[in-house]
Protein backbone atom coordinates (compact mmCIF):
# COMPACT_ATOMS: atom_id res chain seq x y z
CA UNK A 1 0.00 0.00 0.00
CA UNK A 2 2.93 2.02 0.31
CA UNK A 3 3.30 2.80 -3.66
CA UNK A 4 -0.40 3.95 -3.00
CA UNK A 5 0.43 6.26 -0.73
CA UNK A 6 2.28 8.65 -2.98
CA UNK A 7 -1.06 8.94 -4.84
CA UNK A 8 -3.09 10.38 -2.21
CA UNK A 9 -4.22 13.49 -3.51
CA UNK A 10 -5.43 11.75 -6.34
CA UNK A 11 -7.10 9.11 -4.01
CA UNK A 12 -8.95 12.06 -2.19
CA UNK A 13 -9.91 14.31 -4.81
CA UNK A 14 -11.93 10.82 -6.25
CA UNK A 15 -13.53 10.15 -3.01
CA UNK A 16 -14.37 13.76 -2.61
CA UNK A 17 -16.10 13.90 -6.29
CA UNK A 18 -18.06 10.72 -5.60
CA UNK A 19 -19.54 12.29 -2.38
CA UNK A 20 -20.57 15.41 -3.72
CA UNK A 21 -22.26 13.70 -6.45
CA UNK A 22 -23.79 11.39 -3.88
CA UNK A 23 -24.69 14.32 -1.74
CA UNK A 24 -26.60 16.37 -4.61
CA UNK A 25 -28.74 13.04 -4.93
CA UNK A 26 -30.98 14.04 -2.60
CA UNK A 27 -31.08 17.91 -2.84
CA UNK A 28 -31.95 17.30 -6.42
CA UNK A 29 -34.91 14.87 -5.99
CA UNK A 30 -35.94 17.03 -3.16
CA UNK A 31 -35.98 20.29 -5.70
CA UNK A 32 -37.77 18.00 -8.42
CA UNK A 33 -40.48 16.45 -6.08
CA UNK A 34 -41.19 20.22 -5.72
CA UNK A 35 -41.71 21.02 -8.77
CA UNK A 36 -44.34 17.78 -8.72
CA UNK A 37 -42.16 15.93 -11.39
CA UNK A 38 -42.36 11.79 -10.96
CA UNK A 39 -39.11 10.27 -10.03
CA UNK A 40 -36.88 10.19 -13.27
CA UNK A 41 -38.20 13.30 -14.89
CA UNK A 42 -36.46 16.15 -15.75
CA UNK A 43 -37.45 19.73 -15.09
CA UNK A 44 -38.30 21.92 -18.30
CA UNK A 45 -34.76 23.25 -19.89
CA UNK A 46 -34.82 26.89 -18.53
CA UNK A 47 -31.64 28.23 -16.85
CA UNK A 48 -33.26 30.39 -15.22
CA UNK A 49 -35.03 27.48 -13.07
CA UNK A 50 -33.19 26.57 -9.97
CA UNK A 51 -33.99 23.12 -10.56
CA UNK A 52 -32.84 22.69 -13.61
CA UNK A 53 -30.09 23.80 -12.90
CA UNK A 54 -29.17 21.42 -10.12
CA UNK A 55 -30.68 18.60 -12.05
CA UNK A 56 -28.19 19.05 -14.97
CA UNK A 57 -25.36 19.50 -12.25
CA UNK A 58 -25.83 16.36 -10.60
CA UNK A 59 -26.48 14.56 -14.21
CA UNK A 60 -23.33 16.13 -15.58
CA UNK A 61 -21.43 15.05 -12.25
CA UNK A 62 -22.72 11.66 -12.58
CA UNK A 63 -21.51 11.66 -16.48
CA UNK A 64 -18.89 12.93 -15.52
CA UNK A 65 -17.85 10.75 -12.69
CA UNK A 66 -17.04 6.92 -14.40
CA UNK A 67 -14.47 8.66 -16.52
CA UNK A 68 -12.79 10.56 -14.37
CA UNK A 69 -12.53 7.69 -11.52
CA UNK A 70 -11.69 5.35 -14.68
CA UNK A 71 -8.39 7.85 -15.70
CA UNK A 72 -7.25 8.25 -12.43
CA UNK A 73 -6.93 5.14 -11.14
CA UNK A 74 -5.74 3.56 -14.77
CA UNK A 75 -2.89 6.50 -14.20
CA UNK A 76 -2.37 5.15 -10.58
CA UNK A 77 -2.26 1.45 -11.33
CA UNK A 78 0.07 2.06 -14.09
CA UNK A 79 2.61 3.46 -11.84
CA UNK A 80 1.96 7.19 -13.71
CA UNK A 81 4.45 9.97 -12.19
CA UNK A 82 2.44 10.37 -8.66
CA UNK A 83 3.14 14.60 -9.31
CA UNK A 84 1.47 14.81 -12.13
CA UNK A 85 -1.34 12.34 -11.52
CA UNK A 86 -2.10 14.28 -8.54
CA UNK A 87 -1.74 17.41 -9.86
CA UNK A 88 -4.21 16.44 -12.90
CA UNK A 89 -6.79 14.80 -10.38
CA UNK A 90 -6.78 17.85 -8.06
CA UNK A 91 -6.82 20.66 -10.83
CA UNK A 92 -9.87 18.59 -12.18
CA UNK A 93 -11.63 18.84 -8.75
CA UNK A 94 -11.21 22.33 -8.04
CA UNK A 95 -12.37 23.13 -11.76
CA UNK A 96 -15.58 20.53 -11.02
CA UNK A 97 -16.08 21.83 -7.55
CA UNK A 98 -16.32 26.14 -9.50
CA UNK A 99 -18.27 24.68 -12.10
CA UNK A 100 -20.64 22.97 -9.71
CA UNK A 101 -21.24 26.20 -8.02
CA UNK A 102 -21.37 28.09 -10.58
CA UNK A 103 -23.87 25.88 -12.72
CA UNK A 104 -25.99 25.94 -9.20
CA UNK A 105 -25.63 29.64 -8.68
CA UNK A 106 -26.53 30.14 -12.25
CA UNK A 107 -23.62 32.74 -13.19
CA UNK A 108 -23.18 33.41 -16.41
CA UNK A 109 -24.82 31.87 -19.99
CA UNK A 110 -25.89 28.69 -20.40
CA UNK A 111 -23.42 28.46 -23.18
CA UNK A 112 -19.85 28.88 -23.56
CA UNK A 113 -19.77 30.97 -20.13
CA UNK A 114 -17.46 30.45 -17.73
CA UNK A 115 -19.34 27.05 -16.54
CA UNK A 116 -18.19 25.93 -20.45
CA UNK A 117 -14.35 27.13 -19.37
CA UNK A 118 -14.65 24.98 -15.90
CA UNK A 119 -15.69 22.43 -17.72
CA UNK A 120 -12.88 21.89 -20.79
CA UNK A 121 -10.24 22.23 -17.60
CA UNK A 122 -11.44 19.55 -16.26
CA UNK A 123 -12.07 17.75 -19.47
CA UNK A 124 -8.82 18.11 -20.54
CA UNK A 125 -7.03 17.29 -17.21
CA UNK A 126 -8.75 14.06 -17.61
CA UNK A 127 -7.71 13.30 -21.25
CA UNK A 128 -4.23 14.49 -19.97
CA UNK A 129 -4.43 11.68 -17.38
CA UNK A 130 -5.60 9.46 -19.43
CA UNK A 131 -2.46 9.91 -22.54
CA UNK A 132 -0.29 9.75 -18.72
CA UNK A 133 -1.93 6.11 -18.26
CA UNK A 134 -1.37 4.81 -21.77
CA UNK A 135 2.01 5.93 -21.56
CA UNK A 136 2.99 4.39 -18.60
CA UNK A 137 0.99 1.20 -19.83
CA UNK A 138 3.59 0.68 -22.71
């Protein structure tokens, strides 16, 4: 577990992802039940609703999520320079973490705002991690 250990940034920035998607679970039934949606549906597509706007952060956390737990630990089990790997994992946090507020707080446009920005850091952090992976793979 010790070659783990140099990893734990990377470790903690996962965990800490997975429970704020798993916390917005609830808020975001909670904001759809009172809108008197059934369980599954999705509020109309207007930014300007608070629940739609929490809806589509938890969904984009939970697309998000798979990949970014799938890169990171691909990068870990592959031995990946720990630096970098946590660098990558934490810089994709933080930019997850803004964007979640600021896709909640509903700053900016619903397109190519600053949410848009948040989101191609963390993107690309991830496809960095991943290339870091393959790399270390072969």
């Amino acid at each position: 577990m010790e070659t783990f250990a140099e990893y734990g940034h990377a470790v903690a920035s996962v965990v800490i992802f997975t429970l704020v998607v798993l916390f917005m679970a609830p808020f975001t039934a909670l904001a759809k039940q009172g809108k008197g949606l059934a369980p599954g549906a999705t509020p109309e597509q207007d930014y300007s609703d608070k629940a739609y706007r929490l809806n589509r952060a938890y969904l984009n956390g939970t697309e998000t999520l798979p990949a970014y737990v799938a890169v990171t630990f691909a990068a870990i089990l592959m031995g990946a320079n720990p630096f970098w790997v946590n660098l990558l994992a934490s810089l994709a946090l933080v930019a997850r973490l803004v964007m979640l507020f600021v896709h909640i707080r509903g700053f900016g446009r619903p397109n190519s705002g600053l949410r848009s920005v948040l989101y191609v850091i963390a993107w690309a952090c991830m496809v960095v991690m991943g290339i870091i992976a393959l790399v270390a793979a072969f």
